[in-house]
ModelCIF file with pLDDT and N, C-alpha, C, O atoms, coordinates in Angstrom:
data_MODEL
#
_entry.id   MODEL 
#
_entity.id                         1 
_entity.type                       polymer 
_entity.pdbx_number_of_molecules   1 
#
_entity_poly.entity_id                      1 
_entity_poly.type                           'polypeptide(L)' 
_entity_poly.nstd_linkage                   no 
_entity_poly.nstd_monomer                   no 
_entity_poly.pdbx_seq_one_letter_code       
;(UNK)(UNK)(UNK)(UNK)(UNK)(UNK)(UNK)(UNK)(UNK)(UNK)(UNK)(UNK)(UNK)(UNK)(UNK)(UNK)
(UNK)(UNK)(UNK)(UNK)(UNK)(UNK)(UNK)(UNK)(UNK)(UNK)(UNK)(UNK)(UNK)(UNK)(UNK)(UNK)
(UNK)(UNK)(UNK)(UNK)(UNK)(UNK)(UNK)(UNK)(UNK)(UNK)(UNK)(UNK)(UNK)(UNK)(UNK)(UNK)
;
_entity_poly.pdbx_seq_one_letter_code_can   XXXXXXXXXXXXXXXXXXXXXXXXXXXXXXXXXXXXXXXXXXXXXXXX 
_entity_poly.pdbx_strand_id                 A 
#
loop_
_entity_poly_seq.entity_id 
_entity_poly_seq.num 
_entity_poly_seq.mon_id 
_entity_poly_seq.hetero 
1 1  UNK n 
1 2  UNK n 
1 3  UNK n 
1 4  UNK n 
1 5  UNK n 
1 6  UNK n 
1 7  UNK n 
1 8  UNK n 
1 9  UNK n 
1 10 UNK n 
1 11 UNK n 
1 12 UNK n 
1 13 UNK n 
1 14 UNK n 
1 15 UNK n 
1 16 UNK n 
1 17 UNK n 
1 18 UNK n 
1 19 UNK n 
1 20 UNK n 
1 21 UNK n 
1 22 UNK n 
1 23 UNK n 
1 24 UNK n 
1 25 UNK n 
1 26 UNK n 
1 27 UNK n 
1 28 UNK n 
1 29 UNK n 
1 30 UNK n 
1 31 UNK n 
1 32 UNK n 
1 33 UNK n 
1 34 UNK n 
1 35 UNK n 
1 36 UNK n 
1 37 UNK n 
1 38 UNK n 
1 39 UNK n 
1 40 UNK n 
1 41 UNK n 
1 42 UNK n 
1 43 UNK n 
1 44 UNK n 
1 45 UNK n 
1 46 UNK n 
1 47 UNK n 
1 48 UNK n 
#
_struct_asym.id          A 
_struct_asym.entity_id   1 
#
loop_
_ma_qa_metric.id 
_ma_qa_metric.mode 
_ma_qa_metric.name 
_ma_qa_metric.software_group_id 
_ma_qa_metric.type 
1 global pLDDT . pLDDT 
2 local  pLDDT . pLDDT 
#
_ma_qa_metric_global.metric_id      1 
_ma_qa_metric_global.metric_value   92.04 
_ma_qa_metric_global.model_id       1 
_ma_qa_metric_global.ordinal_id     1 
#
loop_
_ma_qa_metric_local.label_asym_id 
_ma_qa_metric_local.label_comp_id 
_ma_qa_metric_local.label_seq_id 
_ma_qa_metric_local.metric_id 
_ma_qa_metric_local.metric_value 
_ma_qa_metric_local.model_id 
_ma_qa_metric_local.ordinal_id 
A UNK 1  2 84.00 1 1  
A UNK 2  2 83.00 1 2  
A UNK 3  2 86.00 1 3  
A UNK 4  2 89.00 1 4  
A UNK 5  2 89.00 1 5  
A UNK 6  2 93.00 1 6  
A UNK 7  2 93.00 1 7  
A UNK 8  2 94.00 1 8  
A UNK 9  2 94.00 1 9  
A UNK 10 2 94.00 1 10 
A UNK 11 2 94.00 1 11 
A UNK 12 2 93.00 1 12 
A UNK 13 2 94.00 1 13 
A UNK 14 2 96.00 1 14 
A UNK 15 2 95.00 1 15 
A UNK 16 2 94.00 1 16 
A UNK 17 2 95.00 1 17 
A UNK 18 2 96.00 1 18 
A UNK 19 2 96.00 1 19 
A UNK 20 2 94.00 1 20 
A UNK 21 2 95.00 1 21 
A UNK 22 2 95.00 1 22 
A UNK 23 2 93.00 1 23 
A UNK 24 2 93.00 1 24 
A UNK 25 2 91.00 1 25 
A UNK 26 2 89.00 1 26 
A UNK 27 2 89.00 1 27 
A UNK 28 2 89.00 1 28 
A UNK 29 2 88.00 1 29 
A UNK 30 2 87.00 1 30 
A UNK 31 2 89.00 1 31 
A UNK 32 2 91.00 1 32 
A UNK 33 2 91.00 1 33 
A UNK 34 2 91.00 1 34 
A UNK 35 2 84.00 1 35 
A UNK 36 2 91.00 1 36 
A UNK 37 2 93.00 1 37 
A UNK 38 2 93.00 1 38 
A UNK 39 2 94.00 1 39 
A UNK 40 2 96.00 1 40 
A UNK 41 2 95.00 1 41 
A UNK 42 2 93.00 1 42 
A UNK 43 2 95.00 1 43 
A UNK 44 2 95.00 1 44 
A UNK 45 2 94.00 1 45 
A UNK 46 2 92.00 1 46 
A UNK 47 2 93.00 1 47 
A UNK 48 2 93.00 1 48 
#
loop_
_atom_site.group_PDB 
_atom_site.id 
_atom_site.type_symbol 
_atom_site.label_atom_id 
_atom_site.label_alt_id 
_atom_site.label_comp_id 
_atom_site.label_asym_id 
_atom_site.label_entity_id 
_atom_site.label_seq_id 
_atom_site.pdbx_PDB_ins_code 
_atom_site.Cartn_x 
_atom_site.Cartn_y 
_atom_site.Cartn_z 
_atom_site.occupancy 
_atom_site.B_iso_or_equiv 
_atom_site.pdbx_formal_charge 
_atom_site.auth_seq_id 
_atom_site.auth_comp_id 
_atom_site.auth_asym_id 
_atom_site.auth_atom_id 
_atom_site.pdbx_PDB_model_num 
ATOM 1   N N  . UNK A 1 1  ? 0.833  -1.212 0.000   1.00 84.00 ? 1  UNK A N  1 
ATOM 2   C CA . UNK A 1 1  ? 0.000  0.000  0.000   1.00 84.00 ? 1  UNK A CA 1 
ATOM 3   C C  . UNK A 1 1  ? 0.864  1.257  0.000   1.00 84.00 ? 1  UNK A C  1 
ATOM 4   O O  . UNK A 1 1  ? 0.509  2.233  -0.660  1.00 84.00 ? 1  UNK A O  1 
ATOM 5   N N  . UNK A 1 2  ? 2.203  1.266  0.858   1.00 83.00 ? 2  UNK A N  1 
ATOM 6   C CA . UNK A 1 2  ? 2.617  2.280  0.657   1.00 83.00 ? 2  UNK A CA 1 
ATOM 7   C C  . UNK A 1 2  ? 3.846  2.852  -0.698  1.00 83.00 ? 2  UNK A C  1 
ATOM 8   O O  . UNK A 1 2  ? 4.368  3.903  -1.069  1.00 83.00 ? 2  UNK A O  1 
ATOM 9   N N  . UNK A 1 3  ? 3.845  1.612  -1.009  1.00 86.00 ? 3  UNK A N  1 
ATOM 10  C CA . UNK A 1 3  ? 4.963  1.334  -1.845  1.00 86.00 ? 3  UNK A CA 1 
ATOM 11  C C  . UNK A 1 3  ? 3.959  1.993  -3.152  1.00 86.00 ? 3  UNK A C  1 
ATOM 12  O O  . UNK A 1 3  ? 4.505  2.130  -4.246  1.00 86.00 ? 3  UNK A O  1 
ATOM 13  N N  . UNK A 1 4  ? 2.929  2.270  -3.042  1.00 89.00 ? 4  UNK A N  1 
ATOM 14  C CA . UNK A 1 4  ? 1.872  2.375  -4.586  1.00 89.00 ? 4  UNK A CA 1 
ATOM 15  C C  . UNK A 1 4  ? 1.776  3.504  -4.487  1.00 89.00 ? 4  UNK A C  1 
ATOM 16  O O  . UNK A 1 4  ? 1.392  4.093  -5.497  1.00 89.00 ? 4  UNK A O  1 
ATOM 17  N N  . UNK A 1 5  ? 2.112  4.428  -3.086  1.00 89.00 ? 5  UNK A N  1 
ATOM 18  C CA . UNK A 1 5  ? 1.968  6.001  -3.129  1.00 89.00 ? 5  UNK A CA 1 
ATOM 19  C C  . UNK A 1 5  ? 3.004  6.685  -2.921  1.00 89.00 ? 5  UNK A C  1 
ATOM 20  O O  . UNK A 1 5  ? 2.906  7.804  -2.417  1.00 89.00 ? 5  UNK A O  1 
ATOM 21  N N  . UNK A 1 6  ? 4.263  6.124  -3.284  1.00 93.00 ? 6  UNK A N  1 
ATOM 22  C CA . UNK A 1 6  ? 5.439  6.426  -3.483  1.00 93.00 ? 6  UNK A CA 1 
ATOM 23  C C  . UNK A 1 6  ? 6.008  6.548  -5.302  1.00 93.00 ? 6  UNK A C  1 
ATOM 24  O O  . UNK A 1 6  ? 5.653  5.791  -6.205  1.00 93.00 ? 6  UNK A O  1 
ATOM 25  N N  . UNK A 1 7  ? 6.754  7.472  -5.392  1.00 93.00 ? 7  UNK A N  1 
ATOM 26  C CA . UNK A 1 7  ? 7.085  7.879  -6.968  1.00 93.00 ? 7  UNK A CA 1 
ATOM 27  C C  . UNK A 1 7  ? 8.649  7.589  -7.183  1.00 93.00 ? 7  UNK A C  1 
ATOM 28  O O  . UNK A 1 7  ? 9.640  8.296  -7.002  1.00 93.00 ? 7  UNK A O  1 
ATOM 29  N N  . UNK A 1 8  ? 8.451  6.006  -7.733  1.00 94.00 ? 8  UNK A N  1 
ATOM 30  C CA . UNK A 1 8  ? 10.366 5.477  -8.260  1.00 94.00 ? 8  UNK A CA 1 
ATOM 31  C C  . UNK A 1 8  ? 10.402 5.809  -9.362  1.00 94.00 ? 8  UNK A C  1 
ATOM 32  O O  . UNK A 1 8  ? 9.405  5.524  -10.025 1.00 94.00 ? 8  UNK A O  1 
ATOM 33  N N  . UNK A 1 9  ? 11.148 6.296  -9.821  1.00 94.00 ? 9  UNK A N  1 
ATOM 34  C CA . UNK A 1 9  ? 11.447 7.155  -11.340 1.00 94.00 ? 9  UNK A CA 1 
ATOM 35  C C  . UNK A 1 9  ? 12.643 6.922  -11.506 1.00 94.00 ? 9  UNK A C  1 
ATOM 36  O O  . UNK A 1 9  ? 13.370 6.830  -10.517 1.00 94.00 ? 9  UNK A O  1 
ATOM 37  N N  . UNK A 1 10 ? 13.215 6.747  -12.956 1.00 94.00 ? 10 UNK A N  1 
ATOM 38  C CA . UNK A 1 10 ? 14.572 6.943  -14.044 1.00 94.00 ? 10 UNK A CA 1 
ATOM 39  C C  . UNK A 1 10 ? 14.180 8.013  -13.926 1.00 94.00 ? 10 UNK A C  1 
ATOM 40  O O  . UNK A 1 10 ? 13.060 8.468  -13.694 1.00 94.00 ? 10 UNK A O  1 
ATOM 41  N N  . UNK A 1 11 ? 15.785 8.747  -14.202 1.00 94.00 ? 11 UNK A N  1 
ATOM 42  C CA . UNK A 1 11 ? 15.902 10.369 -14.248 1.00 94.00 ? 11 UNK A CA 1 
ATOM 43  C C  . UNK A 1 11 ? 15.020 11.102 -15.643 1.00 94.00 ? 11 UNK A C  1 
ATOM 44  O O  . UNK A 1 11 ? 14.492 12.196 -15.843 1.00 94.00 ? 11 UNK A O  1 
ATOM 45  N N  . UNK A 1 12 ? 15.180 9.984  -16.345 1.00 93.00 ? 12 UNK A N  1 
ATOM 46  C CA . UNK A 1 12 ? 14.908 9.867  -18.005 1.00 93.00 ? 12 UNK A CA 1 
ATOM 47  C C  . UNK A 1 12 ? 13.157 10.323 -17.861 1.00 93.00 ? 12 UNK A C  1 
ATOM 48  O O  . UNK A 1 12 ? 12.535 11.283 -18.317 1.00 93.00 ? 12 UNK A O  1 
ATOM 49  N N  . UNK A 1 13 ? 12.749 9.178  -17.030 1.00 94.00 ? 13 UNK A N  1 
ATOM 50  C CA . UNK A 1 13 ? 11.311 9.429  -16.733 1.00 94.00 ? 13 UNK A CA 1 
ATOM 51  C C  . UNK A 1 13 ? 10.504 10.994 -16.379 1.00 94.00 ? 13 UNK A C  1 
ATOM 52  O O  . UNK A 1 13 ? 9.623  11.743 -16.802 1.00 94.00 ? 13 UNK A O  1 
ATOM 53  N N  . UNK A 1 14 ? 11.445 10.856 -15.368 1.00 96.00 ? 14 UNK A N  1 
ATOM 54  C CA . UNK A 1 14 ? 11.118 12.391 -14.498 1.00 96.00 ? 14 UNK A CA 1 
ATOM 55  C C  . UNK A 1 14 ? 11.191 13.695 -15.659 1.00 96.00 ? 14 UNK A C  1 
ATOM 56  O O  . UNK A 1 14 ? 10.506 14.693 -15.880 1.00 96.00 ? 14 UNK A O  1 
ATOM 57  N N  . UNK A 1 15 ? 12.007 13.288 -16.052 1.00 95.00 ? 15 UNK A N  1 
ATOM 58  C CA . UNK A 1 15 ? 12.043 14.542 -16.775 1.00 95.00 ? 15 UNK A CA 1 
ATOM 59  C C  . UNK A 1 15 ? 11.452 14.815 -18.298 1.00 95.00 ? 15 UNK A C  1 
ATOM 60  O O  . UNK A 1 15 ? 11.473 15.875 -18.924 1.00 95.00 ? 15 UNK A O  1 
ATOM 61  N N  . UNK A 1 16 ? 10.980 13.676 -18.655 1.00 94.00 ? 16 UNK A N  1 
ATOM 62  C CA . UNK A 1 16 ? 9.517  13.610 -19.361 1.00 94.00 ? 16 UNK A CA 1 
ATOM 63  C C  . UNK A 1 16 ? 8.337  14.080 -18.572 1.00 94.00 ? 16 UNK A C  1 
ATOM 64  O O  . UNK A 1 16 ? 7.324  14.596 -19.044 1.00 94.00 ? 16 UNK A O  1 
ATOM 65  N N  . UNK A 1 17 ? 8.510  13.916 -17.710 1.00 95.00 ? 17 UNK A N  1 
ATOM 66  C CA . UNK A 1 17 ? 7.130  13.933 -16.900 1.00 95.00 ? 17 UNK A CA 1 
ATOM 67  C C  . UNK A 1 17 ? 7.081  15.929 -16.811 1.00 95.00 ? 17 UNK A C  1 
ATOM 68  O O  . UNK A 1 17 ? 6.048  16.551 -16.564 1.00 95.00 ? 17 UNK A O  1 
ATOM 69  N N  . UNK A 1 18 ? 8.272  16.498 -17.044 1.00 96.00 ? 18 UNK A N  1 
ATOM 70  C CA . UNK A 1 18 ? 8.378  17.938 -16.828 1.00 96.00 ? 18 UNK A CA 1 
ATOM 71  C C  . UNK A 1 18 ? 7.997  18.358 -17.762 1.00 96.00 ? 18 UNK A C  1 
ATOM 72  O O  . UNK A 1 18 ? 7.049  19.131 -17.897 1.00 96.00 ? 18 UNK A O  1 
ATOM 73  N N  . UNK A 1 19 ? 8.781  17.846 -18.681 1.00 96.00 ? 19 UNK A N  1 
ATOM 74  C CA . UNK A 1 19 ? 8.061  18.478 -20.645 1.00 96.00 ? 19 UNK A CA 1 
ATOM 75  C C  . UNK A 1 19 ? 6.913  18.251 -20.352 1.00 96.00 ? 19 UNK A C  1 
ATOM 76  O O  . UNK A 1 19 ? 6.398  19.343 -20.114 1.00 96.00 ? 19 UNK A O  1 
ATOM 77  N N  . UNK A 1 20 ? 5.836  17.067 -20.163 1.00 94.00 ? 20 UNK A N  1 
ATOM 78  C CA . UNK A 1 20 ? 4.916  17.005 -20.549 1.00 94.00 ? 20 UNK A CA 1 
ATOM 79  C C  . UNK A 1 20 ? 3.434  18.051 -19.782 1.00 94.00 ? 20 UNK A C  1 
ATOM 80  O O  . UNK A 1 20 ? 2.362  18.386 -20.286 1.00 94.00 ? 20 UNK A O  1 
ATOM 81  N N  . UNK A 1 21 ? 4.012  18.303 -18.425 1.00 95.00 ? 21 UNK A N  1 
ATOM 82  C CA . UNK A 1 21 ? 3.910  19.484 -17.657 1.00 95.00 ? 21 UNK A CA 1 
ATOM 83  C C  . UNK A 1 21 ? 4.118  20.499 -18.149 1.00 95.00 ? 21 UNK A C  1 
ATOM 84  O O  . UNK A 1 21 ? 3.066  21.100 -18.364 1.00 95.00 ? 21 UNK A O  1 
ATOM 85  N N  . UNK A 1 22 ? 5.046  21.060 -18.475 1.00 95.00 ? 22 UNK A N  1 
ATOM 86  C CA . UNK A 1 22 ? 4.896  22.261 -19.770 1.00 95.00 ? 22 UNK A CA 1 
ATOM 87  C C  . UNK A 1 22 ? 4.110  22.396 -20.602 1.00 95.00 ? 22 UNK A C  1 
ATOM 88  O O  . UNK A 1 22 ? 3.376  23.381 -20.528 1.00 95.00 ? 22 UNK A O  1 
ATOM 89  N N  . UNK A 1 23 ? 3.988  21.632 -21.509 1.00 93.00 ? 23 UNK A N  1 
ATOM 90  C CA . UNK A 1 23 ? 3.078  21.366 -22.417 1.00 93.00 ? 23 UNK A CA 1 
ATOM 91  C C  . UNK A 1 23 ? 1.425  21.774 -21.803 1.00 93.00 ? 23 UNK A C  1 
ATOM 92  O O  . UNK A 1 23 ? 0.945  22.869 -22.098 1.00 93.00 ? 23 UNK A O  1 
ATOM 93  N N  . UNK A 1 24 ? 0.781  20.953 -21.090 1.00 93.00 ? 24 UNK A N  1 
ATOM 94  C CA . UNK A 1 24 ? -0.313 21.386 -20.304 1.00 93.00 ? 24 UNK A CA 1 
ATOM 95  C C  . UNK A 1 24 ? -0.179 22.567 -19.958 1.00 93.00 ? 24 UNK A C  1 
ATOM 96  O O  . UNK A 1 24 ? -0.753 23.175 -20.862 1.00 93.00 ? 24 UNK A O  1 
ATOM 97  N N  . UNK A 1 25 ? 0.226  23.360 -19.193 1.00 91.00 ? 25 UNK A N  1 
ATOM 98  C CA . UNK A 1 25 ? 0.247  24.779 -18.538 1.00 91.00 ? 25 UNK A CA 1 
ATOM 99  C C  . UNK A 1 25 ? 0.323  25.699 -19.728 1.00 91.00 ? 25 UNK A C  1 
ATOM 100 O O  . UNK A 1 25 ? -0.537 26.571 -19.856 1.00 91.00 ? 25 UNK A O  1 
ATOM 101 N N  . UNK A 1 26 ? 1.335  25.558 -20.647 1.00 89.00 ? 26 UNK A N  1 
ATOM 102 C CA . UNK A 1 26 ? 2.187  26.537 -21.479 1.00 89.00 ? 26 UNK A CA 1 
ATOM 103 C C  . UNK A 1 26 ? 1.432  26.451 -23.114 1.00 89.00 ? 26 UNK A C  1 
ATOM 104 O O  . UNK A 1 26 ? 1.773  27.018 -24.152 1.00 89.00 ? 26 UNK A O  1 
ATOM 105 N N  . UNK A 1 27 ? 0.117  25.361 -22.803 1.00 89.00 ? 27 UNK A N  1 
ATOM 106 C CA . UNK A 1 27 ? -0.431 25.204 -24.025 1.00 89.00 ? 27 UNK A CA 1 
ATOM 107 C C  . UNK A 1 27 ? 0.731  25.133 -25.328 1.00 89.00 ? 27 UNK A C  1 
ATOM 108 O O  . UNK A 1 27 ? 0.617  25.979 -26.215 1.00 89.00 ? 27 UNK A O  1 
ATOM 109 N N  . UNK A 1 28 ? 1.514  24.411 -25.391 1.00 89.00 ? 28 UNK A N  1 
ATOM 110 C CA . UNK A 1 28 ? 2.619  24.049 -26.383 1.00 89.00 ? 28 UNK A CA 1 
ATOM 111 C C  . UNK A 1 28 ? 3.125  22.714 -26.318 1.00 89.00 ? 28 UNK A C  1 
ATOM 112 O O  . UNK A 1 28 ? 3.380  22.035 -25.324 1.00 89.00 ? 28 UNK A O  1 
ATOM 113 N N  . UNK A 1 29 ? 3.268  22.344 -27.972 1.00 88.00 ? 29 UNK A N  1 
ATOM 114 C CA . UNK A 1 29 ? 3.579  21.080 -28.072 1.00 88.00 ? 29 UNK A CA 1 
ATOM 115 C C  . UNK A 1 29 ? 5.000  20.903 -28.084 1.00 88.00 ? 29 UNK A C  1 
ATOM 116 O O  . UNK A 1 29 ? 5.586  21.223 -29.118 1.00 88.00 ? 29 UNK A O  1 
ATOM 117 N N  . UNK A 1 30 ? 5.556  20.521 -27.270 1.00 87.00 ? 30 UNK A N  1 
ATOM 118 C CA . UNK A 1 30 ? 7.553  19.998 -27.827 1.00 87.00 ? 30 UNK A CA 1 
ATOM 119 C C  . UNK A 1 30 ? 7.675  19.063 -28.801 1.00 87.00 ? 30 UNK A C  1 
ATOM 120 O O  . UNK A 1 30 ? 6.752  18.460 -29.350 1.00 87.00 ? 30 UNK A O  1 
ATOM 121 N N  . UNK A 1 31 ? 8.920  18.949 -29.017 1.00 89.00 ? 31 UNK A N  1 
ATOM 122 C CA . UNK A 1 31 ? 9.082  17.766 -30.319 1.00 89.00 ? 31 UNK A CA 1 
ATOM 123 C C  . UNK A 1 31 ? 8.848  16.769 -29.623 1.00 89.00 ? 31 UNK A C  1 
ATOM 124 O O  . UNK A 1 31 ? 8.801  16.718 -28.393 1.00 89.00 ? 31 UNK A O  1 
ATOM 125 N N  . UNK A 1 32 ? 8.593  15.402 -30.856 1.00 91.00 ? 32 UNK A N  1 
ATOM 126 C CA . UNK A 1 32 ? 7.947  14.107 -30.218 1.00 91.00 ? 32 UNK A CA 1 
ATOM 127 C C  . UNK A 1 32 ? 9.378  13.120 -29.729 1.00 91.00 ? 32 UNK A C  1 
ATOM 128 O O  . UNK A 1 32 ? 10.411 13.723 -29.439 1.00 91.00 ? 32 UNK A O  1 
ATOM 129 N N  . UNK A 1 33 ? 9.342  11.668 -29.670 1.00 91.00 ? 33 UNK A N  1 
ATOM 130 C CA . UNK A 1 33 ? 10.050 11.286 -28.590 1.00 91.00 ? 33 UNK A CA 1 
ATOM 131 C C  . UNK A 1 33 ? 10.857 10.497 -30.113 1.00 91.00 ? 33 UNK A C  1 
ATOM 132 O O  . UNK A 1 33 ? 10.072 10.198 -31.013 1.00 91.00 ? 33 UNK A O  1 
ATOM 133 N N  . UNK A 1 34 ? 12.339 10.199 -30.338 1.00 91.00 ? 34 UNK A N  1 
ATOM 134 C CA . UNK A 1 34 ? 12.966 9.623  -31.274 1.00 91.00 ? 34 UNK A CA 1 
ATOM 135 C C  . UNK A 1 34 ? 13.062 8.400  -30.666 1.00 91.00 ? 34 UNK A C  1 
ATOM 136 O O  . UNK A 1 34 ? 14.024 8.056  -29.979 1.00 91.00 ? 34 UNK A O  1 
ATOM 137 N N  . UNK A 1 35 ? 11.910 7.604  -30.943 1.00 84.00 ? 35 UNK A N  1 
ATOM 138 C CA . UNK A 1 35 ? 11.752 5.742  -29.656 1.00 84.00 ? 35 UNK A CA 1 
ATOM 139 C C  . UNK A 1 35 ? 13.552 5.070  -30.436 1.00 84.00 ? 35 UNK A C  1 
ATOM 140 O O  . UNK A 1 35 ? 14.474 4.674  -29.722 1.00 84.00 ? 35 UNK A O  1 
ATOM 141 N N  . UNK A 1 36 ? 13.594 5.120  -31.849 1.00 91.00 ? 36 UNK A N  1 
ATOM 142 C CA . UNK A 1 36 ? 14.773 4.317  -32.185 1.00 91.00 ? 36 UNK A CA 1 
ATOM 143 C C  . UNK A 1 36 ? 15.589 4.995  -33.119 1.00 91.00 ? 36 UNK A C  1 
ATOM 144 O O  . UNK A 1 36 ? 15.259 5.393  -34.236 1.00 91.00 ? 36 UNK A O  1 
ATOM 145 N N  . UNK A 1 37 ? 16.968 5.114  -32.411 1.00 93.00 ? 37 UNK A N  1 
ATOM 146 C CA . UNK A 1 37 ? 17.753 6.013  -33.441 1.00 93.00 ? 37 UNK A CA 1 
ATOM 147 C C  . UNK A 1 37 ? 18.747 5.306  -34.070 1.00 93.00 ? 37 UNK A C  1 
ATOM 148 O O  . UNK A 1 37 ? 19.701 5.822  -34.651 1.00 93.00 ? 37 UNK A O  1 
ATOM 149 N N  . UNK A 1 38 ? 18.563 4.293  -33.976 1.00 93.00 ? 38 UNK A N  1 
ATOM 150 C CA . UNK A 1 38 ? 19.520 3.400  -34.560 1.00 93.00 ? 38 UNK A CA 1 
ATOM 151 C C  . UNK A 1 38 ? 19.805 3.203  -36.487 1.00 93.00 ? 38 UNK A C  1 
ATOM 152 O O  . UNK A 1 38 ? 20.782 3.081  -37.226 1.00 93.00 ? 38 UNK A O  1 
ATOM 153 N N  . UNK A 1 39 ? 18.183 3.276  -36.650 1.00 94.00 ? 39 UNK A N  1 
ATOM 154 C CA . UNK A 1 39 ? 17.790 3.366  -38.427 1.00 94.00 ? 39 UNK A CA 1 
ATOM 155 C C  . UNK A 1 39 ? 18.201 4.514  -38.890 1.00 94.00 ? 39 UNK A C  1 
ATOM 156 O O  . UNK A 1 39 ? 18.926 4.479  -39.883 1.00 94.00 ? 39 UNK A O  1 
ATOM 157 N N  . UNK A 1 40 ? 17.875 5.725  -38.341 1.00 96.00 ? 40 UNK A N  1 
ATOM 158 C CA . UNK A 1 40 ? 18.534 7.240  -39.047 1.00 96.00 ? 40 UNK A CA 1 
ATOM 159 C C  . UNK A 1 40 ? 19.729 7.051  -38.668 1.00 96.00 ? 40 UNK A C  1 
ATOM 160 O O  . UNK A 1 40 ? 20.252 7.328  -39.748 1.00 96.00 ? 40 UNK A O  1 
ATOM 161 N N  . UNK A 1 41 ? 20.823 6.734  -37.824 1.00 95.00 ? 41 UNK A N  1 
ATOM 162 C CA . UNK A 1 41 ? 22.245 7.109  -37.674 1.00 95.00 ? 41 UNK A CA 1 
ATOM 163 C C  . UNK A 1 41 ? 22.159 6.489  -38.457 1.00 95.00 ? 41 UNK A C  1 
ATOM 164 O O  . UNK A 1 41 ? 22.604 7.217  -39.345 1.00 95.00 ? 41 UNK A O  1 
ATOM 165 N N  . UNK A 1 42 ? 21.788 5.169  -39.141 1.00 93.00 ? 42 UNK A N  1 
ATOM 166 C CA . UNK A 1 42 ? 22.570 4.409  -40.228 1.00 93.00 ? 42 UNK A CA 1 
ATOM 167 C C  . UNK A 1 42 ? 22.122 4.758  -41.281 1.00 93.00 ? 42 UNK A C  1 
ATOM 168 O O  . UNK A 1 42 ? 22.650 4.059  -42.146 1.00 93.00 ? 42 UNK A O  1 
ATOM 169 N N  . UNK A 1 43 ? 21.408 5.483  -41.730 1.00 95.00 ? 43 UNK A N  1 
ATOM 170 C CA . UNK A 1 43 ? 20.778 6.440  -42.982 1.00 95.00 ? 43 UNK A CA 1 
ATOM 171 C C  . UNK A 1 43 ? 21.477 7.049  -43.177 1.00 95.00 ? 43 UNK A C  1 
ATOM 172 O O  . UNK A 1 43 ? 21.999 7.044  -44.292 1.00 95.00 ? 43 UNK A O  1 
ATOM 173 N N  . UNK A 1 44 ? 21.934 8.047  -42.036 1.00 95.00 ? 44 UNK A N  1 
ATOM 174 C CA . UNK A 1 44 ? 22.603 9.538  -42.387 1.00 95.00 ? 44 UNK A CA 1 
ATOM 175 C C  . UNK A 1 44 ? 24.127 9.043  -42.838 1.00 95.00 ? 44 UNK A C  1 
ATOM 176 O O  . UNK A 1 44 ? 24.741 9.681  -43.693 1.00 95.00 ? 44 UNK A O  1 
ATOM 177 N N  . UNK A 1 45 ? 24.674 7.911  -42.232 1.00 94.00 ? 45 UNK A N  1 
ATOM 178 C CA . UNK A 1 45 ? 25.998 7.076  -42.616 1.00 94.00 ? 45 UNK A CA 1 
ATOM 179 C C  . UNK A 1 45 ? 25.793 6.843  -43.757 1.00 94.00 ? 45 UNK A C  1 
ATOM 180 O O  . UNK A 1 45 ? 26.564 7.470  -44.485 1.00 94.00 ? 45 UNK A O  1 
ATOM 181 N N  . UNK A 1 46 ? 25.070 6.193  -44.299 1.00 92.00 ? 46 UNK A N  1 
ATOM 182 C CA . UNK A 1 46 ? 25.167 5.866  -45.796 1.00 92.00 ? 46 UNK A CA 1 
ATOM 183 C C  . UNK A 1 46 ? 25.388 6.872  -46.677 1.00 92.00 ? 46 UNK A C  1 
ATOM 184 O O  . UNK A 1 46 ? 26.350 6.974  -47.437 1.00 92.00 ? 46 UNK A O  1 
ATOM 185 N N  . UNK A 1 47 ? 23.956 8.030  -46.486 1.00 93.00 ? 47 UNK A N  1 
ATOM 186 C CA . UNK A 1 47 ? 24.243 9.145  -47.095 1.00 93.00 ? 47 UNK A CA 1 
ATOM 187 C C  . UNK A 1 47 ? 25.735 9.932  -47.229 1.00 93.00 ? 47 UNK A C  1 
ATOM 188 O O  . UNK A 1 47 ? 26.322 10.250 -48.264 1.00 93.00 ? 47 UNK A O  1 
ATOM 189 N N  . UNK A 1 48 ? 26.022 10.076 -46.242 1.00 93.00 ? 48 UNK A N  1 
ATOM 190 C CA . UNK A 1 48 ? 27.593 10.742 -45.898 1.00 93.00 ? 48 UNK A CA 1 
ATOM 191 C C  . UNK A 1 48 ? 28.705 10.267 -46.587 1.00 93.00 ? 48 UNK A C  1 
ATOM 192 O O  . UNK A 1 48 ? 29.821 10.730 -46.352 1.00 93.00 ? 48 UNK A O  1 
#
């Protein structure tokens, strides 16, 4: 019970959780989230 009203967070997390807090208040969208960057670094390599 108490363990469910406690907040464990990655730093990574937390600080999504701030943008997305901005966003609400500041009525503004930030850029979206790059889930895998693995395919464009190897795009932009080829290209190069």
């Amino acid at each position: 019970a108490q363990a469910e009203a406690l907040q464990f967070s990655t730093i990574h997390s937390f600080s999504l959780s701030v943008i997305r807090y901005y966003e609400r208040c500041f009525h503004r969208r930030v850029y979206g989230v790059l889930g895998n960057v693995t395919p464009v670094v190897r795009d932009l390599y080829r290209k190069i």
